[in-house]
N, C-alpha and C. Protein backbone atom coordinates (compact mmCIF):
# COMPACT_ATOMS: atom_id res chain seq x y z
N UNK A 1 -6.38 -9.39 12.08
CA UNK A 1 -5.21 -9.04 12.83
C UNK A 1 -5.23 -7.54 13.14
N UNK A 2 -4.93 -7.47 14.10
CA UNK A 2 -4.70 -5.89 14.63
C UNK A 2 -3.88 -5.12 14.19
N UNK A 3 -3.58 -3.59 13.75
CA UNK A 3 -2.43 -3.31 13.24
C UNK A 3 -1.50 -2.77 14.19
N UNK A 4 -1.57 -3.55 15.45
CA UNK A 4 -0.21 -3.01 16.14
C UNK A 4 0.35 -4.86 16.04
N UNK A 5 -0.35 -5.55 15.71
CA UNK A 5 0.04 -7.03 15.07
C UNK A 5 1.12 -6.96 13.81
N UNK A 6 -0.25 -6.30 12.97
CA UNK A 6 0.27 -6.61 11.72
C UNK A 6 2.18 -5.52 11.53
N UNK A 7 2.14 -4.63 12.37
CA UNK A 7 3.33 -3.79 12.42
C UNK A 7 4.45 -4.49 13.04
N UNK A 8 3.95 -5.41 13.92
CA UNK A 8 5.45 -5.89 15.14
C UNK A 8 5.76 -6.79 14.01
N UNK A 9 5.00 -7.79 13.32
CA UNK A 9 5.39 -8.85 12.55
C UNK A 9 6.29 -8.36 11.55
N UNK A 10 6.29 -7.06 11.52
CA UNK A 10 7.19 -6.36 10.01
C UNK A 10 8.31 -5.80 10.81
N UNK A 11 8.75 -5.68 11.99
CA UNK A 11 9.86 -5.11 12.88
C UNK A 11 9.19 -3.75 13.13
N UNK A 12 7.91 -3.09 13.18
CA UNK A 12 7.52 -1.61 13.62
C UNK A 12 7.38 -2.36 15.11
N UNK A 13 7.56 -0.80 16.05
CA UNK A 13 7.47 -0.34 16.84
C UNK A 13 5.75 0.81 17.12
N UNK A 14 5.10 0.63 18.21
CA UNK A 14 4.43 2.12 18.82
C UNK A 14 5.02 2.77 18.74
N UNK A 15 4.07 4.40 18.72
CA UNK A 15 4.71 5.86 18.21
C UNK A 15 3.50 6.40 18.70
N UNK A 16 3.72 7.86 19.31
CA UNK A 16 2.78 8.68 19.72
C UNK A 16 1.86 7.81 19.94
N UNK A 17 1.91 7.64 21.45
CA UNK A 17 0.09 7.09 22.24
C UNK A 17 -0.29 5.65 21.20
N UNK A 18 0.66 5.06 20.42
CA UNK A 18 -0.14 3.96 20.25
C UNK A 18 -0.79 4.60 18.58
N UNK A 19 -0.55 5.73 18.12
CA UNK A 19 -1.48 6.16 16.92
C UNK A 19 -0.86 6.08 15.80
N UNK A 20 0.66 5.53 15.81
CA UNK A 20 1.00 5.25 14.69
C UNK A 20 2.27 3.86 14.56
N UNK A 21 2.85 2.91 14.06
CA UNK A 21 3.58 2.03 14.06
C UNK A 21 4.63 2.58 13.74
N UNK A 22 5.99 2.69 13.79
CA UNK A 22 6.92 3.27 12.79
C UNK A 22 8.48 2.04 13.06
N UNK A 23 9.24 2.53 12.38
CA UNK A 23 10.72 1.64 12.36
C UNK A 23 11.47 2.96 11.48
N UNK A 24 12.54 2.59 11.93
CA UNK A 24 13.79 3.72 11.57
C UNK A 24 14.27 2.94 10.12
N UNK A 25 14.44 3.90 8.94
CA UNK A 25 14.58 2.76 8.02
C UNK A 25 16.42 2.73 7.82
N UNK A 26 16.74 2.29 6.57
CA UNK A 26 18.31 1.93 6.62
C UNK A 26 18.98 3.23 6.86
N UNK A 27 19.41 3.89 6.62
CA UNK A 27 19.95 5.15 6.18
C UNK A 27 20.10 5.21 7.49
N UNK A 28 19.23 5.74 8.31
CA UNK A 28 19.16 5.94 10.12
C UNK A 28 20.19 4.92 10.64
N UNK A 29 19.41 3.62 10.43
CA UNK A 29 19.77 2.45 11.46
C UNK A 29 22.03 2.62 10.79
N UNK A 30 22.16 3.12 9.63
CA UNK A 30 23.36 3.18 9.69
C UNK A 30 24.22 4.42 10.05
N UNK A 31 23.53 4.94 10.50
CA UNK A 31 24.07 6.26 10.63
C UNK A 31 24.91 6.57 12.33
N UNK A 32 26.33 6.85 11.95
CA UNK A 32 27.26 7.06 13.37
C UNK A 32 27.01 8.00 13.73
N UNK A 33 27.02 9.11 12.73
CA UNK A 33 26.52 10.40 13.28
C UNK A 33 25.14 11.41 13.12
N UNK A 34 24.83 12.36 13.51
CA UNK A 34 23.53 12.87 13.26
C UNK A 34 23.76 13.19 11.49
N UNK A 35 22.12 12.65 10.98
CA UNK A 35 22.01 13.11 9.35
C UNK A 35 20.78 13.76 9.80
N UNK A 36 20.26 14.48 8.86
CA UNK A 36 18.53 14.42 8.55
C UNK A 36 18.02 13.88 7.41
N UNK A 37 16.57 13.97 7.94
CA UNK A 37 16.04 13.70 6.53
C UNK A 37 15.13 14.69 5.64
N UNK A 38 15.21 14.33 4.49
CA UNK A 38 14.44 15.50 3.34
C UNK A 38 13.24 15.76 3.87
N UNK A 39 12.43 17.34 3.66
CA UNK A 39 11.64 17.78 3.85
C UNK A 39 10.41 17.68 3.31
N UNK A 40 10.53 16.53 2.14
CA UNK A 40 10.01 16.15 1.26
C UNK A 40 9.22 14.44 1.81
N UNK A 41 7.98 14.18 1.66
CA UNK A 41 7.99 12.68 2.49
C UNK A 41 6.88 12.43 1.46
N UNK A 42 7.38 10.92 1.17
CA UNK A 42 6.13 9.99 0.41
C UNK A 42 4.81 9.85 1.32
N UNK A 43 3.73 9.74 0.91
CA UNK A 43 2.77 9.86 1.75
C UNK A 43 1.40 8.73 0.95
N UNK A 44 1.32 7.53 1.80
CA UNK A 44 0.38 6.67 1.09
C UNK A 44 -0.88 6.82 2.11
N UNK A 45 -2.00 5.96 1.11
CA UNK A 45 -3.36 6.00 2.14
C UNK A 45 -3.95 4.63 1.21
N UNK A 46 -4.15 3.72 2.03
CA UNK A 46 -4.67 2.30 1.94
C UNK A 46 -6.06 1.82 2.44
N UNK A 47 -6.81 1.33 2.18
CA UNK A 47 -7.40 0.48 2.52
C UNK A 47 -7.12 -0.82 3.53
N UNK A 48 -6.00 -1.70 2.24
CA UNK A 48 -5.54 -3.18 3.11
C UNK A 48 -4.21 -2.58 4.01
N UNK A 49 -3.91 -2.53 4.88
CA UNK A 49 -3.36 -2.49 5.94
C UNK A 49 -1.79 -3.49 5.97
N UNK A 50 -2.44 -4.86 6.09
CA UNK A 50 -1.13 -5.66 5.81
C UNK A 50 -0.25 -5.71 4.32
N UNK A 51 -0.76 -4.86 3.29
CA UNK A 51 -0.24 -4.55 1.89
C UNK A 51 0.84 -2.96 2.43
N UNK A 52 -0.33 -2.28 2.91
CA UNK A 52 1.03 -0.63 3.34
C UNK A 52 1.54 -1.00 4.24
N UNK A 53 1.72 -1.56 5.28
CA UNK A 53 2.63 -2.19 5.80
C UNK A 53 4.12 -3.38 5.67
N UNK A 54 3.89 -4.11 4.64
CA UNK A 54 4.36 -4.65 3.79
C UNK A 54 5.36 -4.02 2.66
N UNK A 55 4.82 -3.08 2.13
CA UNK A 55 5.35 -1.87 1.46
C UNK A 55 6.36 -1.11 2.04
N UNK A 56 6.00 -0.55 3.10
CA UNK A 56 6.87 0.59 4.03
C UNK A 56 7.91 -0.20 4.86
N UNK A 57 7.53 -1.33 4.92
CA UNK A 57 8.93 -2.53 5.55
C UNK A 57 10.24 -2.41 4.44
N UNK A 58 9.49 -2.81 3.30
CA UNK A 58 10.57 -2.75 2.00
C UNK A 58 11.05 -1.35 1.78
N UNK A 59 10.30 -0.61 1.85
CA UNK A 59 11.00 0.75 1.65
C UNK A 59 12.01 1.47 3.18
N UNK A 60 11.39 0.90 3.81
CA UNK A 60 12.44 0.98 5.07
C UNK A 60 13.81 0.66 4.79
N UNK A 61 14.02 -0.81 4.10
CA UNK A 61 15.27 -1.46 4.13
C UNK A 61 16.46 -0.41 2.96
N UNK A 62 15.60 0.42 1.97
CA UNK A 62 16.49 1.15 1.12
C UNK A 62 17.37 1.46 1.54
N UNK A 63 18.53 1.88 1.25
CA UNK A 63 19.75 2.69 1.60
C UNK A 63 19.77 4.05 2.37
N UNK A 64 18.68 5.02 1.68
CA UNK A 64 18.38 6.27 1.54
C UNK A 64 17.23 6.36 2.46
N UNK A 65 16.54 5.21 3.09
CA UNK A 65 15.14 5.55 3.87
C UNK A 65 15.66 5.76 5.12
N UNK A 66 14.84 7.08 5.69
CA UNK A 66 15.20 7.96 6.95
C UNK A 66 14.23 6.99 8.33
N UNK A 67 13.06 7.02 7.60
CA UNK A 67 11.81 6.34 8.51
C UNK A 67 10.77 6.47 8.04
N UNK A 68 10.05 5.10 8.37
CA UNK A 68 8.14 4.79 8.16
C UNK A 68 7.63 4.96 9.13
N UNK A 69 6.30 5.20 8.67
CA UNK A 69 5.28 4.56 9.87
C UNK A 69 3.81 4.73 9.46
N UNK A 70 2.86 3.53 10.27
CA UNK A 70 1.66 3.92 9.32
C UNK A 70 0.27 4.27 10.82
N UNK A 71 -0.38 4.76 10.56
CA UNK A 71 -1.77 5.18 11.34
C UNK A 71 -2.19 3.68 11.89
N UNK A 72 -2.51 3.50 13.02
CA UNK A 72 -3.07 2.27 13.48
C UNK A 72 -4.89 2.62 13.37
N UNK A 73 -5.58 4.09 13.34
CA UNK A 73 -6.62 4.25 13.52
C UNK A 73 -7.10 4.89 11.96
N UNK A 74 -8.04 4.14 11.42
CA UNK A 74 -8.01 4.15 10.23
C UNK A 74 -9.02 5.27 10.06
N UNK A 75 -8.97 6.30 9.11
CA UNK A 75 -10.48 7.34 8.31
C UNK A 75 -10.83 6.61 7.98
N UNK A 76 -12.84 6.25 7.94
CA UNK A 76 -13.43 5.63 6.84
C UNK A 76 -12.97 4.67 6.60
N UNK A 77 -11.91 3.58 6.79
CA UNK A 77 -11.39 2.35 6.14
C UNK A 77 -10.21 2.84 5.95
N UNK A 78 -9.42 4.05 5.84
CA UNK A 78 -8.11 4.21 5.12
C UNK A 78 -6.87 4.65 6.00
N UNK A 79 -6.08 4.05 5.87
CA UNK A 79 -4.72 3.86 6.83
C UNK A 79 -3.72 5.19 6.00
N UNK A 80 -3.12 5.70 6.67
CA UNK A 80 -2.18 6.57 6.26
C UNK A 80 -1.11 5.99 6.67
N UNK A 81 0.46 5.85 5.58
CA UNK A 81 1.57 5.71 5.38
C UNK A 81 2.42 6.83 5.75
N UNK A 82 3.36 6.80 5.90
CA UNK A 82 4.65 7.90 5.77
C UNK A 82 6.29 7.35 5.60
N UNK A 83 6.87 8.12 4.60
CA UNK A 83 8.06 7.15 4.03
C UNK A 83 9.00 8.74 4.20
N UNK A 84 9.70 8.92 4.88
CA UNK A 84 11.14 9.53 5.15
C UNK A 84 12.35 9.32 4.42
N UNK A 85 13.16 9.81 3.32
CA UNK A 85 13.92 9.67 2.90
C UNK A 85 15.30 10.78 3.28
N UNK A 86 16.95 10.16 2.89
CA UNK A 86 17.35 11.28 3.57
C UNK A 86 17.37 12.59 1.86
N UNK A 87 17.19 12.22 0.96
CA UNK A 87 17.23 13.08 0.21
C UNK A 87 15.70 12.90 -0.65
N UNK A 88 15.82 13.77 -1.83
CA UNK A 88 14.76 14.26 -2.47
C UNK A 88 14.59 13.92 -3.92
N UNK A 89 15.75 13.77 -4.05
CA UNK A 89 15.61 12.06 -5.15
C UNK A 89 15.38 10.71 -4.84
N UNK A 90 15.66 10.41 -3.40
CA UNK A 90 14.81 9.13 -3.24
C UNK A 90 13.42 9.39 -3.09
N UNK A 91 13.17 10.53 -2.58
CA UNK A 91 11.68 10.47 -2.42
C UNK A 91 10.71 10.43 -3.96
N UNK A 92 11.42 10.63 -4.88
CA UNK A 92 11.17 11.73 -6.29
C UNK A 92 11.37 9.73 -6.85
N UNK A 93 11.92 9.18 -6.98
CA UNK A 93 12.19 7.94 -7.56
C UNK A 93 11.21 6.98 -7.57
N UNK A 94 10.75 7.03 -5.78
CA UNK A 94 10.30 6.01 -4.31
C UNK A 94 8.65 6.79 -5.21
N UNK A 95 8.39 7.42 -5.15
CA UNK A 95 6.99 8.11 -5.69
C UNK A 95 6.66 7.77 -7.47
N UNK A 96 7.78 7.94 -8.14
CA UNK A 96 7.39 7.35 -9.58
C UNK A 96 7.13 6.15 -9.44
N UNK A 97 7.31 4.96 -8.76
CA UNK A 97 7.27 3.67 -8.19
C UNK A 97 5.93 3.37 -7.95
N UNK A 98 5.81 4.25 -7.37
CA UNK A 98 4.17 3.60 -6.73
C UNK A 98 3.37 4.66 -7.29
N UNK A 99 3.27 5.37 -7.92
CA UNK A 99 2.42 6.51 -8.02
C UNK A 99 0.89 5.87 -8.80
N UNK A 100 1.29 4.89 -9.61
CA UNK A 100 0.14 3.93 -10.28
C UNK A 100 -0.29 2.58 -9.47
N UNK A 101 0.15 2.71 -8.05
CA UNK A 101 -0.12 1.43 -8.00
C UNK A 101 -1.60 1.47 -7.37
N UNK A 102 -1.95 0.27 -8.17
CA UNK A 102 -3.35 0.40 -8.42
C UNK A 102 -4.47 -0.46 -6.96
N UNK A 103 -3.96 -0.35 -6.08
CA UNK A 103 -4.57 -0.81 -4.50
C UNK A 103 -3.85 0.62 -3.51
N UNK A 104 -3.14 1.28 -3.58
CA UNK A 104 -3.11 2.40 -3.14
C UNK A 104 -2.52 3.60 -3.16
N UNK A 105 -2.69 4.64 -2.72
CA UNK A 105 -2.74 6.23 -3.54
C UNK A 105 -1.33 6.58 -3.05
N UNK A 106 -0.59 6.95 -3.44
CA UNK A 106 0.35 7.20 -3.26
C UNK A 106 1.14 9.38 -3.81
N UNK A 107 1.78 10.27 -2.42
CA UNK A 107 1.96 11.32 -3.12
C UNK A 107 3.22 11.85 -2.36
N UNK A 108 3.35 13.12 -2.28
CA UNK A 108 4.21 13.47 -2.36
C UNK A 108 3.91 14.70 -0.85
N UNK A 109 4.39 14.80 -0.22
CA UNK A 109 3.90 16.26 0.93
C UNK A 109 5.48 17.05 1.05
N UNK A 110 5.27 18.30 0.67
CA UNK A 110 6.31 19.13 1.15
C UNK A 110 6.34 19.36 2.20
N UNK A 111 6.92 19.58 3.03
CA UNK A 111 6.78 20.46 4.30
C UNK A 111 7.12 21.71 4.25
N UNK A 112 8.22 22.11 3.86
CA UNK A 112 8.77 23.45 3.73
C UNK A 112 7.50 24.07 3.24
N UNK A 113 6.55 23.88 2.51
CA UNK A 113 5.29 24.53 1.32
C UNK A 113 4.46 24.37 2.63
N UNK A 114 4.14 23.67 3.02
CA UNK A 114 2.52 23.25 3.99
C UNK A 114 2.81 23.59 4.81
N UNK A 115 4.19 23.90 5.72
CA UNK A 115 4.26 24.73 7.49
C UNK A 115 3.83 25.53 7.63
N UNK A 116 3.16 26.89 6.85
CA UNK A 116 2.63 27.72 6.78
C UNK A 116 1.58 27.55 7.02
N UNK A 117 0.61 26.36 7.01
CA UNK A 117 -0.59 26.16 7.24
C UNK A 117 -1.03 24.70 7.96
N UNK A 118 0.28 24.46 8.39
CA UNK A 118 0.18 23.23 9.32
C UNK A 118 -0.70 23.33 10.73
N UNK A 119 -0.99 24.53 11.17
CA UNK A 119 -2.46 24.34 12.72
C UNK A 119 -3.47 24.55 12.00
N UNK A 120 -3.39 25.40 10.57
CA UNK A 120 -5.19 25.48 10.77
C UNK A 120 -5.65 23.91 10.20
N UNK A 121 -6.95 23.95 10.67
CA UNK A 121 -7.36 22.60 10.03
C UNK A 121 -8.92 22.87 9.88
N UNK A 122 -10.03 22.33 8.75
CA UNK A 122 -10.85 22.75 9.10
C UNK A 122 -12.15 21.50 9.89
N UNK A 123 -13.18 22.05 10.75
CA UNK A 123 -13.90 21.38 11.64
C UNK A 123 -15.00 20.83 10.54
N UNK A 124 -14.66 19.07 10.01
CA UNK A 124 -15.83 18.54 9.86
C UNK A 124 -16.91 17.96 10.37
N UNK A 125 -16.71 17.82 11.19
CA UNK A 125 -17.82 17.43 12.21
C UNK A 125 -18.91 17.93 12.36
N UNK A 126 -19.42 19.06 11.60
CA UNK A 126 -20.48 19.75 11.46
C UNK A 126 -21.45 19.70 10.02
């Protein structure tokens, strides 16, 4: 199955050009007025595809989830996740949860810490 398949079957949507699946999770979908979300984001990387997808559906439905979405174009075999929460104890909770789970890696990305070095990147291709 394709993973713009395996995403519609879970309620995701296309995102940027087709390069990532995403869905607005609860917190959003209830929200009357503008919130944000924490600067803080769970960050998985998989192998099986229909398992992080599966995953980030359920964590979508939380109370506190801002938004998912996962990479349709895989590194090497490995799919990247992203889990949006509106605070930093769900993210801090949502991460003790999976942090052992033992089919995929699961962490933590600041942003506020990494904007500082969010363009450089370095050229492997060489």
């Amino acid at each position: 199955m394709k993973p713009e398949e395996i995403g519609r079957a879970r309620g995701f949507h296309p995102v940027h050009d087709g390069a990532f699946m995403a869905r607005p999770g609860a917190a959003r979908v209830a929200a009357t007025g503008a919130i944000d979300c924490c600067n803080k984001k769970l960050c998985f990387t998989a192998t099986d595809l229909p398992l992080l997808a599966e995953t980030l559906a359920a964590l979508a439905e939380r109370p506190t989830a801002w938004y998912v979405k996962f990479s349709t174009r895989p590194r090497d075999g490995m799919y990247l996740g992203r889990c949006f929460f509106v605070d930093a104890d769900s993210v801090g909770a949502a991460w003790a949860e999976y942090k052992r789970h033992p089919r995929m890696f699961c962490s933590v990305q600041d942003d506020d810490f990494t904007s500082a070095w969010r363009g450089e990147a370095r050229d492997w291709s060489g």
